[in-house]
Protein backbone atom coordinates (compact mmCIF):
# COMPACT_ATOMS: atom_id res chain seq x y z
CA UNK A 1 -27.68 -12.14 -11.45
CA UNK A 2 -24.84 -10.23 -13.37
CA UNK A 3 -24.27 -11.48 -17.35
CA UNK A 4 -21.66 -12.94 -18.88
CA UNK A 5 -20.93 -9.92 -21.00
CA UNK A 6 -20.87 -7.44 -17.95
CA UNK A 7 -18.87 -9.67 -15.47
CA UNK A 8 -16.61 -10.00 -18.20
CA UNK A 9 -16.91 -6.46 -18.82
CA UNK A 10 -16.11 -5.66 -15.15
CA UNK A 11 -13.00 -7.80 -14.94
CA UNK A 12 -11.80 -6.14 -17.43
CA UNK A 13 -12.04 -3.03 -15.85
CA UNK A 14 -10.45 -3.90 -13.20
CA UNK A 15 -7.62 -5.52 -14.75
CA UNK A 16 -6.42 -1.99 -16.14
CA UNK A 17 -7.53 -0.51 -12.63
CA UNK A 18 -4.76 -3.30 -11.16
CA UNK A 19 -2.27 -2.62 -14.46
CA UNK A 20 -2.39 1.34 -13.86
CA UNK A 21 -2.21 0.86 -9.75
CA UNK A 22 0.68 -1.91 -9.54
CA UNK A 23 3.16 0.31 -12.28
CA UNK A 24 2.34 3.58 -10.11
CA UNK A 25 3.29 1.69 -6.88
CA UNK A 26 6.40 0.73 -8.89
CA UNK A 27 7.04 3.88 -9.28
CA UNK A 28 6.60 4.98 -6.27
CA UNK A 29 8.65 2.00 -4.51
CA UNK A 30 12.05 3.48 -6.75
CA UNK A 31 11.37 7.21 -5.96
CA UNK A 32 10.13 6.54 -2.09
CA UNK A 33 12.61 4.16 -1.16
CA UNK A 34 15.83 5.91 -3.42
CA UNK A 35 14.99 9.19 -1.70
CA UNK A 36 14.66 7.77 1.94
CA UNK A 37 18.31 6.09 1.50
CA UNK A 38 19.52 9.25 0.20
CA UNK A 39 17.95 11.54 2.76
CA UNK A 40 18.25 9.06 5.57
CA UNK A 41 14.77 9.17 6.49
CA UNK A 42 12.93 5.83 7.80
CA UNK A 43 9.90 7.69 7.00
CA UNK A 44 10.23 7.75 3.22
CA UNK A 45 12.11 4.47 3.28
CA UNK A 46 8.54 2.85 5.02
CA UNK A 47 6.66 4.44 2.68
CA UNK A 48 8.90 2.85 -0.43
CA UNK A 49 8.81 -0.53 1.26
CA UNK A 50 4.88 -0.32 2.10
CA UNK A 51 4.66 0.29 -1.90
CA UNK A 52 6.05 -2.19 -2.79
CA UNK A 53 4.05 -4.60 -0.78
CA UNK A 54 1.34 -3.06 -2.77
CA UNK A 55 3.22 -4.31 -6.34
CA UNK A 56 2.60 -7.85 -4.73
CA UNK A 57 -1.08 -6.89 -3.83
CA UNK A 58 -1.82 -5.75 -7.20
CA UNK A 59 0.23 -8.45 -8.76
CA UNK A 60 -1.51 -11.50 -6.76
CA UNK A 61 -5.07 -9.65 -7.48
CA UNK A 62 -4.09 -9.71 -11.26
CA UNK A 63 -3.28 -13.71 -10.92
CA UNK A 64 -6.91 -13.62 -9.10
CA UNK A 65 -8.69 -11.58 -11.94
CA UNK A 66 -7.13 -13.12 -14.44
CA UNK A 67 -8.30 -16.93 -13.16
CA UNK A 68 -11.55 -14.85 -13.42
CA UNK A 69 -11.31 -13.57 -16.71
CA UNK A 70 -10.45 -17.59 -17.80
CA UNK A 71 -13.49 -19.33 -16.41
CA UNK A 72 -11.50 -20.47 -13.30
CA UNK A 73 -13.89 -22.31 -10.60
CA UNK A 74 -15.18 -20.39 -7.92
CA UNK A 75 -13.21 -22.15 -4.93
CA UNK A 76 -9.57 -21.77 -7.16
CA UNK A 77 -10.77 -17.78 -7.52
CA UNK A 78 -11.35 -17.67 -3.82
CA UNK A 79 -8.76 -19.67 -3.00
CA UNK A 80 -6.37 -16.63 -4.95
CA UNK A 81 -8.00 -14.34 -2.61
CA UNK A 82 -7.19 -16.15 0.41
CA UNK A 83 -3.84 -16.70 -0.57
CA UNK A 84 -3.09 -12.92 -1.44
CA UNK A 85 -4.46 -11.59 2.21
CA UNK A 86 -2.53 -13.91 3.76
CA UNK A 87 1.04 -13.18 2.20
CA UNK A 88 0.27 -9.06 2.11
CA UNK A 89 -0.79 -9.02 5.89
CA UNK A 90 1.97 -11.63 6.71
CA UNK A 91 4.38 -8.97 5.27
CA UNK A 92 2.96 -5.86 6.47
CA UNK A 93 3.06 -7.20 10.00
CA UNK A 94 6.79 -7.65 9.50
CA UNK A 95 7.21 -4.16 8.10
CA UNK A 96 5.87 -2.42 11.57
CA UNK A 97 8.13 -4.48 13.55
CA UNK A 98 11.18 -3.23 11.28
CA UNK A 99 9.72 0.65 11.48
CA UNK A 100 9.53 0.58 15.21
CA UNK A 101 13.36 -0.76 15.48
CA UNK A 102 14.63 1.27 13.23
CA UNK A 103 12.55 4.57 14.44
CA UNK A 104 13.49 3.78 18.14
CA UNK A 105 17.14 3.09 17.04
CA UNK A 106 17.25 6.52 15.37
CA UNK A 107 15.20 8.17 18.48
CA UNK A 108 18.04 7.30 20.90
CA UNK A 109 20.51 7.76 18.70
CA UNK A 110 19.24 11.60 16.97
CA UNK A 111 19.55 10.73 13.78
CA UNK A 112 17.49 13.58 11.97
CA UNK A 113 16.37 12.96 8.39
CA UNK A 114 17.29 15.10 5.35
CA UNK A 115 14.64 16.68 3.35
CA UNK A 116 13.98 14.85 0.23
CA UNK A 117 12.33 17.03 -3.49
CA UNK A 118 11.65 13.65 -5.18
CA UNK A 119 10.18 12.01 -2.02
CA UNK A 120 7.76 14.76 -0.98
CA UNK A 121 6.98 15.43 -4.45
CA UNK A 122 5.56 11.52 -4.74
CA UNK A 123 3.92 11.41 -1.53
CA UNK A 124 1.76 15.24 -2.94
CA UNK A 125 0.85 12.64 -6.03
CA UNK A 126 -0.20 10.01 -4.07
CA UNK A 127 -2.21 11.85 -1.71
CA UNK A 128 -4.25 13.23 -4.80
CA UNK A 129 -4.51 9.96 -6.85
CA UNK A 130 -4.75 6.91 -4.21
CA UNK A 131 -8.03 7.85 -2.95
CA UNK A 132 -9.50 7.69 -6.70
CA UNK A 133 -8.01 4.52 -6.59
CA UNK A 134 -9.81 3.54 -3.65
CA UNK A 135 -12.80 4.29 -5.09
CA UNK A 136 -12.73 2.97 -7.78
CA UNK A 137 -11.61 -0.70 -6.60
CA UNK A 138 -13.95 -0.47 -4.14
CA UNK A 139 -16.54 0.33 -6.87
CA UNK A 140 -15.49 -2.58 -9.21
CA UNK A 141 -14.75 -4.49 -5.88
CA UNK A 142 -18.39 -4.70 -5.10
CA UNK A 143 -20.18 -4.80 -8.26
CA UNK A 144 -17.70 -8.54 -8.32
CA UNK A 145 -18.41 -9.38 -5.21
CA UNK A 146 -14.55 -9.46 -4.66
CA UNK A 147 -13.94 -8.72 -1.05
CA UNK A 148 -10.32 -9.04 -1.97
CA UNK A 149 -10.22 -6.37 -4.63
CA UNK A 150 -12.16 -4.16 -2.12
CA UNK A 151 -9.24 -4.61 0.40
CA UNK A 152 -6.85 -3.50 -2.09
CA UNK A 153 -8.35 -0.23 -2.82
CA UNK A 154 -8.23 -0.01 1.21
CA UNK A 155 -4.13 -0.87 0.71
CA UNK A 156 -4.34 2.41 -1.84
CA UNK A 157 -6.01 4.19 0.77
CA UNK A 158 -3.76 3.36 3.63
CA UNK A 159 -1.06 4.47 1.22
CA UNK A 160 -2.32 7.98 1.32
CA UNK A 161 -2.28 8.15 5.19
CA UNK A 162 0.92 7.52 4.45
CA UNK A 163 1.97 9.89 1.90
CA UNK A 164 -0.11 12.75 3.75
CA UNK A 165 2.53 11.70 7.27
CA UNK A 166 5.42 12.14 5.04
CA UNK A 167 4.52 15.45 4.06
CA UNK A 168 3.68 16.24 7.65
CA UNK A 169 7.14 14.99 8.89
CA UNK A 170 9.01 16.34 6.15
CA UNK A 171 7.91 19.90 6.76
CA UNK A 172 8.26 19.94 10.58
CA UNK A 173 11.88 18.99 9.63
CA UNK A 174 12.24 21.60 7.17
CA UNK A 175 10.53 24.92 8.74
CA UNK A 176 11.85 23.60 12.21
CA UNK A 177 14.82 21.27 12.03
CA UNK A 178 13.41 18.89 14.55
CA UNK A 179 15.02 16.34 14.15
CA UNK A 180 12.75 13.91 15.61
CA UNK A 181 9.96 14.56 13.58
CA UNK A 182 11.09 11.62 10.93
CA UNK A 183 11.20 8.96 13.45
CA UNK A 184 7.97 10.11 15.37
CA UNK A 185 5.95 10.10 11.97
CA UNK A 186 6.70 6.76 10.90
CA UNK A 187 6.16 5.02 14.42
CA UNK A 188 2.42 6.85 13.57
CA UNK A 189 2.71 5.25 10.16
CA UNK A 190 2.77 2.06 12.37
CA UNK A 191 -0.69 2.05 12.98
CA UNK A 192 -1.74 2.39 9.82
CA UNK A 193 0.51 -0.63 8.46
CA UNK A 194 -0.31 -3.11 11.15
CA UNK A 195 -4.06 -2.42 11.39
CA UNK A 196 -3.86 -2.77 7.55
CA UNK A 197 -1.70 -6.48 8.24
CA UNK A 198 -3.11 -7.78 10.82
CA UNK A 199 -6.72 -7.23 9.02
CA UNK A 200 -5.30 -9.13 5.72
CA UNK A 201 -3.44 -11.80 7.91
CA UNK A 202 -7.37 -12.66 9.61
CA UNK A 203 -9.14 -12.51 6.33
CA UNK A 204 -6.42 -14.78 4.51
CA UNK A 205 -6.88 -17.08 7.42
CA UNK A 206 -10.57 -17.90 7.43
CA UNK A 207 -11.47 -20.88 5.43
């Protein structure tokens, strides 16, 4: 049985874990999703989108912690959780469906993607940092017995998958100019963005 002082101790934590993780994915939402309008790529364009799904992750988990951090009852705390998996998944599930149209639309139509400096420069930064994210959550996740904080560092996980098929579809485009290579990455982002929905949707369903 934890104490007061070190549950309190590991909310906070995990506040500034949230803080630091939700302005990144800000971040990365302006420079992902600018860059893939500029450049024309759905691939970059997903990857903005997905992050900002992730701003309402973090965002709802900070309502959650900070209930916590307040003395909130157990069933309003869990009833946060609930409530977050169920709108993230919800949304994600709705993001594949508008990757595959638009990646099929652009397959039988070859549109090719420009390269994009800021957009592959982001995705390099996420592939380093999201995974130290993951950790970390998953770390903090635990030691609160927060199976919704736990899921979030698997959203910051997920978002390196991403990032690294960015890179991998930016640079067939640019050492080969084939100019499917956009379209065929983000259908494989798919995936990774409905296995990461539809497991959200089913854990904000039970109860």
């Amino acid at each position: 049985m934890q104490s007061h002082a070190t549950t309190s101790s590991l909310v906070s934590r995990s506040l500034h874990t949230e803080y630091f993780s939700t302005g990144w994915m800000a971040f990365e939402f302006l420079v992902g999703f600018s860059s893939g309008l500029q450049a024309g790529s759905i691939l970059l364009i997903a990857f903005g989108l997905d992050s900002f799904l992730e701003i309402i992750s973090g965002s709802t988990l900070i309502w959650r912690l900070r209930k916590e951090a307040n003395g909130a009852p157990k069933a309003k705390i869990e009833q946060a959780e609930r409530k977050s998996s169920l709108i993230v998944g919800s949304v994600l599930l709705l993001l594949s469906v508008y990757v595959i149209g638009v990646s099929l639309y652009n397959l039988l139509n070859h549109q090719a993607a420009d390269t994009s400096t800021p957009g592959i420069s982001i995705a390099i930064a996420s592939v380093i940092l999201m995974p130290i994210l993951t950790l970390k959550k998953r770390s903090l996740g635990k030691a609160l017995h927060s199976d919704a904080l736990v899921e979030d560092g698997m959203c910051n996980i997920t978002c390196a998958y991403m990032a690294a098929t960015v890179l991998v579809g930016a640079l067939l485009t640019a050492l080969f100019n084939w100019w499917w290579a956009d379209s065929v990455a983000a259908l494989i982002l798919v995936y990774f963005i409905a296995s990461e929905g539809w497991e959200s949707f089913q854990e904000g369903r039970k109860g």
